[in-house]
C-alpha atoms as a PDB file:
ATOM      1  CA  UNK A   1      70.449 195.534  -5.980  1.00  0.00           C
ATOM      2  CA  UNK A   2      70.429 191.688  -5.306  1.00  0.00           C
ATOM      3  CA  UNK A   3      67.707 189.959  -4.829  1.00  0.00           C
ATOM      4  CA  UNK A   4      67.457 186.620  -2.709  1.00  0.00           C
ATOM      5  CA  UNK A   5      67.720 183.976  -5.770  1.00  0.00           C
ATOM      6  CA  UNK A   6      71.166 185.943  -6.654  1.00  0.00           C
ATOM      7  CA  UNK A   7      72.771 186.133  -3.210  1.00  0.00           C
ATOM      8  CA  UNK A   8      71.813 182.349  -2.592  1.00  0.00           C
ATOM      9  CA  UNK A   9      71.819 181.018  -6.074  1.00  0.00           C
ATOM     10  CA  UNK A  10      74.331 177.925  -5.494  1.00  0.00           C
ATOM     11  CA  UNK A  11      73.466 174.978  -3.093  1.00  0.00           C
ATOM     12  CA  UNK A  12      76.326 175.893  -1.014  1.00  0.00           C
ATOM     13  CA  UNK A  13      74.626 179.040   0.293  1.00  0.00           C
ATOM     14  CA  UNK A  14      71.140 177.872  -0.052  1.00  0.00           C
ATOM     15  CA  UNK A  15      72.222 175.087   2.703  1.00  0.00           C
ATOM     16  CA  UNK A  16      74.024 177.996   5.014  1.00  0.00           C
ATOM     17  CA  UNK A  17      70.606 179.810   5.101  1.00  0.00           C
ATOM     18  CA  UNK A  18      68.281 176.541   5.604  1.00  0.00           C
ATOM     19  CA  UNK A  19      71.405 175.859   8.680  1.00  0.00           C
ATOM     20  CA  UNK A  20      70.969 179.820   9.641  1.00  0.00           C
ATOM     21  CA  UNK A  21      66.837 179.515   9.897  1.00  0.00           C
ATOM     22  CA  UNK A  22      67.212 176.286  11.845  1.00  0.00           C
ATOM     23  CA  UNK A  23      69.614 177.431  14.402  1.00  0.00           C
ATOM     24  CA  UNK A  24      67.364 180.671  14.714  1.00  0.00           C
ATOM     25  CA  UNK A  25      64.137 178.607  15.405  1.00  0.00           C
ATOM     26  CA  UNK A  26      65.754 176.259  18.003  1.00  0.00           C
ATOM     27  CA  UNK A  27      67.210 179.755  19.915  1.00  0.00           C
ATOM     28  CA  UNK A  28      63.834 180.658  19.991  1.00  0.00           C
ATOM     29  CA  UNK A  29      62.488 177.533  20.910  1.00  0.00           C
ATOM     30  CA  UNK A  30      64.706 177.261  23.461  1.00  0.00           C
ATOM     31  CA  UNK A  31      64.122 180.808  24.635  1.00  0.00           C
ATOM     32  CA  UNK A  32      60.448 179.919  24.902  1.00  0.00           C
ATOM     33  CA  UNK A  33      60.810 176.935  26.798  1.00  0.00           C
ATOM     34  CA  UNK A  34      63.106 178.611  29.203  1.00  0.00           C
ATOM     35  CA  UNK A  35      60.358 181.339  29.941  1.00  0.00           C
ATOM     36  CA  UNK A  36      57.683 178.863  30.268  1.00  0.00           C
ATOM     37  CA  UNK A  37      59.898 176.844  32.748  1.00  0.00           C
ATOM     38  CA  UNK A  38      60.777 180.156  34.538  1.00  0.00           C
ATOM     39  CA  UNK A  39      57.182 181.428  35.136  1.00  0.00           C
ATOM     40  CA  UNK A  40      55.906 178.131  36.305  1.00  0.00           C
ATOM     41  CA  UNK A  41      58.863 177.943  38.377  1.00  0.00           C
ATOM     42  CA  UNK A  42      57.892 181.344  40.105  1.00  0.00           C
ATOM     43  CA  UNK A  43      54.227 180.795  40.311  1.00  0.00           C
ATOM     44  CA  UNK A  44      54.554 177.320  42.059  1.00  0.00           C
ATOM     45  CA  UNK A  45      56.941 179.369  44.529  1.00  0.00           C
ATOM     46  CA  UNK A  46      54.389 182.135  44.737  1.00  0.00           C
ATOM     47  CA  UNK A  47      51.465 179.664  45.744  1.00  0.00           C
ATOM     48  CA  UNK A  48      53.740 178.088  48.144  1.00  0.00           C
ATOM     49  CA  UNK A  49      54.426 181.137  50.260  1.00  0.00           C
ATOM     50  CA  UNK A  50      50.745 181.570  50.094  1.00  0.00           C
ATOM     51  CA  UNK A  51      49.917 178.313  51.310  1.00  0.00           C
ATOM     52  CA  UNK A  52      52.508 178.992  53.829  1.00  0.00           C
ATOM     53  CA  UNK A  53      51.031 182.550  54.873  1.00  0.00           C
ATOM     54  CA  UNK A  54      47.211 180.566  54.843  1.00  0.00           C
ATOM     55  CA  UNK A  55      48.757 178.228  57.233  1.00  0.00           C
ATOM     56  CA  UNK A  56      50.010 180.790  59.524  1.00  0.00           C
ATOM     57  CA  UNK A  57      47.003 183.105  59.590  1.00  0.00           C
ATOM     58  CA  UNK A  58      44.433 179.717  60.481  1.00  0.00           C
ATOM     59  CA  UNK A  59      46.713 179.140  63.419  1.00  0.00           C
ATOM     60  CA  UNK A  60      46.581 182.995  64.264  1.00  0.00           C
ATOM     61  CA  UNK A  61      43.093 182.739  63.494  1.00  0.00           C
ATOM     62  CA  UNK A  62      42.092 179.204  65.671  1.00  0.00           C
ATOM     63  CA  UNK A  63      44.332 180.828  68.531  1.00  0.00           C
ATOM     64  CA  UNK A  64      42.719 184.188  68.200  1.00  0.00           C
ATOM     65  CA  UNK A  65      39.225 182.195  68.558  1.00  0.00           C
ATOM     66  CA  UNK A  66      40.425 180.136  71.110  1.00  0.00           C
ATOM     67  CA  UNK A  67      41.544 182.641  73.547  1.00  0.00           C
ATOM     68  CA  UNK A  68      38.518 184.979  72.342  1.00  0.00           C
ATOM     69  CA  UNK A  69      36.496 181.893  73.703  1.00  0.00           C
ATOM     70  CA  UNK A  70      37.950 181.506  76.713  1.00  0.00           C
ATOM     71  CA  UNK A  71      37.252 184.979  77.240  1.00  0.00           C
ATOM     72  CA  UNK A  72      33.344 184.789  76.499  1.00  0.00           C
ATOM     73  CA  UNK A  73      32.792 181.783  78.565  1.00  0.00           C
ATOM     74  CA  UNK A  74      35.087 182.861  81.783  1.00  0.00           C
ATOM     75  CA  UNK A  75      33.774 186.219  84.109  1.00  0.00           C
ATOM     76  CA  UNK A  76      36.674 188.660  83.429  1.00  0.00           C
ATOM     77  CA  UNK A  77      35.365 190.973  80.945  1.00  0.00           C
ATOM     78  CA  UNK A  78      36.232 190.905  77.173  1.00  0.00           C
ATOM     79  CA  UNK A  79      38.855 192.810  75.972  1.00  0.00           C
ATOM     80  CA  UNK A  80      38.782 194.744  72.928  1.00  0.00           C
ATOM     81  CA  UNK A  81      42.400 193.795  72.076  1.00  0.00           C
ATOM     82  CA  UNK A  82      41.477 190.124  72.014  1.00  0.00           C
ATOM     83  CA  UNK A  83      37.981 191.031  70.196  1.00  0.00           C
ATOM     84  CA  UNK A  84      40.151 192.916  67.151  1.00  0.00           C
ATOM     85  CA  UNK A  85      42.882 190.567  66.998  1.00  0.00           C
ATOM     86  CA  UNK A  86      39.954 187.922  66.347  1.00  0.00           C
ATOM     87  CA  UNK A  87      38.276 190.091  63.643  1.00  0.00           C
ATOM     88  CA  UNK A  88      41.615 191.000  62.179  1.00  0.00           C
ATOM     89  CA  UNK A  89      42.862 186.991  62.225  1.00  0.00           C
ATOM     90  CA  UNK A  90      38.971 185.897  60.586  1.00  0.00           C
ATOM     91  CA  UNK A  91      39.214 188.777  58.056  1.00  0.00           C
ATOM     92  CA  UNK A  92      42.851 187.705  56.764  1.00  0.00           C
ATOM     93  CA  UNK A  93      41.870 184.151  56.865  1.00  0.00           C
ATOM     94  CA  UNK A  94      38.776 184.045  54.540  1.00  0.00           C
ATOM     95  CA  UNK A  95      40.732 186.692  52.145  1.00  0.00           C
ATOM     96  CA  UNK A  96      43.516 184.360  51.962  1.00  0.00           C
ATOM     97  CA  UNK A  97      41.354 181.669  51.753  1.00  0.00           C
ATOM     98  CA  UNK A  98      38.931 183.117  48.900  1.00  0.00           C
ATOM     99  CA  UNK A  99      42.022 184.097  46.976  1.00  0.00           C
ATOM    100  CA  UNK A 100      44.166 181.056  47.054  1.00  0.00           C
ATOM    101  CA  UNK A 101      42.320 177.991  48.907  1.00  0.00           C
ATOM    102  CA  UNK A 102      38.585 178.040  48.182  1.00  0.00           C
ATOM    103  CA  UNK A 103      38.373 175.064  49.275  1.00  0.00           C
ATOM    104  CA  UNK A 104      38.953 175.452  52.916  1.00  0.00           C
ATOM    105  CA  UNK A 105      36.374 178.708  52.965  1.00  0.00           C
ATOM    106  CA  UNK A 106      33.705 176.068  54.690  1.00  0.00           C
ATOM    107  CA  UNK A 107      35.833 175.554  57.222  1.00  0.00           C
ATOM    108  CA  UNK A 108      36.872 178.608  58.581  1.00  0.00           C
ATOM    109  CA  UNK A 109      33.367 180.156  58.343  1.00  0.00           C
ATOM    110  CA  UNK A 110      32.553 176.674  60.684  1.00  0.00           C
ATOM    111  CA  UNK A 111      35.339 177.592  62.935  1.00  0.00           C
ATOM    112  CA  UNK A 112      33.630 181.385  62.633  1.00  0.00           C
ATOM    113  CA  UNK A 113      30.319 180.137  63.426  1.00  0.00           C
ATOM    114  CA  UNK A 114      31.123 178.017  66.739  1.00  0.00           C
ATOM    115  CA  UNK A 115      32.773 181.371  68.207  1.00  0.00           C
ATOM    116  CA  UNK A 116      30.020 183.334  67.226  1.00  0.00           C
ATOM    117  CA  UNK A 117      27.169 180.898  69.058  1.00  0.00           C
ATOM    118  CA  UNK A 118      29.489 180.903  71.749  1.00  0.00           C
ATOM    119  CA  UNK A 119      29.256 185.040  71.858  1.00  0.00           C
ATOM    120  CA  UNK A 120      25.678 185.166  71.177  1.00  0.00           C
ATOM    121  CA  UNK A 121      25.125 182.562  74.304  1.00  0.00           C
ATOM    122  CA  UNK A 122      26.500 185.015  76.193  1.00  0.00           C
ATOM    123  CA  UNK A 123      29.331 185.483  79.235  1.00  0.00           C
ATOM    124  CA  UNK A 124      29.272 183.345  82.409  1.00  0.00           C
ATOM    125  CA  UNK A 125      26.544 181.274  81.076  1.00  0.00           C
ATOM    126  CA  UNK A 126      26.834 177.639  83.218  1.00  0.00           C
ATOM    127  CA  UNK A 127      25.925 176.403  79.712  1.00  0.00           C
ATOM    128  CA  UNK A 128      28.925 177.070  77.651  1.00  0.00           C
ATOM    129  CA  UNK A 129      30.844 174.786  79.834  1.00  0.00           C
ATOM    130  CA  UNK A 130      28.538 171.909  78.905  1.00  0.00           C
ATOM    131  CA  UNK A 131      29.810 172.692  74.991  1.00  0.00           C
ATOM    132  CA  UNK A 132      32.755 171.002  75.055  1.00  0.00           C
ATOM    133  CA  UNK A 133      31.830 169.420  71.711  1.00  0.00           C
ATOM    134  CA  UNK A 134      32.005 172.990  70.364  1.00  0.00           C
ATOM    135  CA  UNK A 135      35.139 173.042  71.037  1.00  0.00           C
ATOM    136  CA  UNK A 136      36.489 170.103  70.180  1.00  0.00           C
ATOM    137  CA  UNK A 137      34.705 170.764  66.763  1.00  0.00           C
ATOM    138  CA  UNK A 138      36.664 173.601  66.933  1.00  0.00           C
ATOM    139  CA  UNK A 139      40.097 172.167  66.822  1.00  0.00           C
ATOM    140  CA  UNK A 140      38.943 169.458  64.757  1.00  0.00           C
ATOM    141  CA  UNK A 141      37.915 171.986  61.560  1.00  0.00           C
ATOM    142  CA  UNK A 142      40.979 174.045  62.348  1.00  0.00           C
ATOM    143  CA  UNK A 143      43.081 170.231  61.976  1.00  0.00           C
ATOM    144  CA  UNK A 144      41.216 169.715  58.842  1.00  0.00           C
ATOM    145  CA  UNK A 145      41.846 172.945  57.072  1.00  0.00           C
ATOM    146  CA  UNK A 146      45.721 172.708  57.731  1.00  0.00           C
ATOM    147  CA  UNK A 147      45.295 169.408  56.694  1.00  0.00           C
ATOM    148  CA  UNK A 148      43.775 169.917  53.282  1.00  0.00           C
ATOM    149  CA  UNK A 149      46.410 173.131  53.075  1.00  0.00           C
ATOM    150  CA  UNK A 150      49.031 170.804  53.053  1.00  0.00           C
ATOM    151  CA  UNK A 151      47.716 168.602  50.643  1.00  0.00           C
ATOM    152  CA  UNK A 152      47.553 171.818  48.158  1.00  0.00           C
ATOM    153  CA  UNK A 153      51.202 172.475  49.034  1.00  0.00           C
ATOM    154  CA  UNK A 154      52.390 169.330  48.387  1.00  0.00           C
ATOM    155  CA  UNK A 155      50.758 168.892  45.419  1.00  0.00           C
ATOM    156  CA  UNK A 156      52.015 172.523  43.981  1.00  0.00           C
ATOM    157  CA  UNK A 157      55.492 170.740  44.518  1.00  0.00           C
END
């Protein structure tokens, strides 16, 4: 049998292997970068569709409250289409939300909270139509959070 110091016992072949082991590293170096480059790649994509799908499901969600509003304040009697479609909307938001976009959590609980005090006040009440600050708080939190979701998604770019 050979042993290494035989098989690469003149210069010639000792500078092949050093050549060999070099080319072998930068293949893997390469390989490694590649990967790297490749799962960043996908998980800036991946965040992106789920700033998109945040994006989509606070609209949903401020529509869902606004019409869910309108619904509490007027005299027709609440639907339990528009009631679920609300919880649904909330629910998706703040898991969406919790997963991807902490940061905008305070926001749609606000938006949460002004639909809920307008529920508790109750239907018909004269009252409610003296909250149109409530509502315009409404649509302001709802511009914020899209706002600060956009600043996540442009950053992930």
């Amino acid at each position: 049998m050979w042993s290494l110091s035989e098989v690469f016992a003149e210069n010639a072949d000792k500078a092949r292997l050093v050549t060999a082991l070099i080319s072998v590293l930068s293949a893997l170096a390469v390989i490694y970068v590649n990967h790297l480059l490749a799962h960043r790649r996908s998980r800036m994509e991946l965040n992106s569709k789920k700033m998109e799908d945040l994006h989509s499901a606070i609209t949903e969600f401020a529509n869902a409250g606004w019409k869910y509003m309108h619904e509490l304040v007027g005299p027709n009697e609440r639907t339990l289409v528009t009631s679920s479609a609300y919880d649904e909307a909330y629910r998706k938001c703040e898991m969406l939300a919790s997963i991807y976009a902490d940061e905008i959590s305070k926001e749609i609980e606000a938006m949460h909270e002004i639909v809920i005090l307008i529920l508790i006040k109750g239907r018909g009440n004269e009252d409610l139509l003296s909250f149109p600050g409530k509502l315009q708080a409404f649509i302001r939190i709802k511009s914020n959070a899209l706002g600060k979701i956009a600043s996540k998604a442009r950053k992930l770019v």
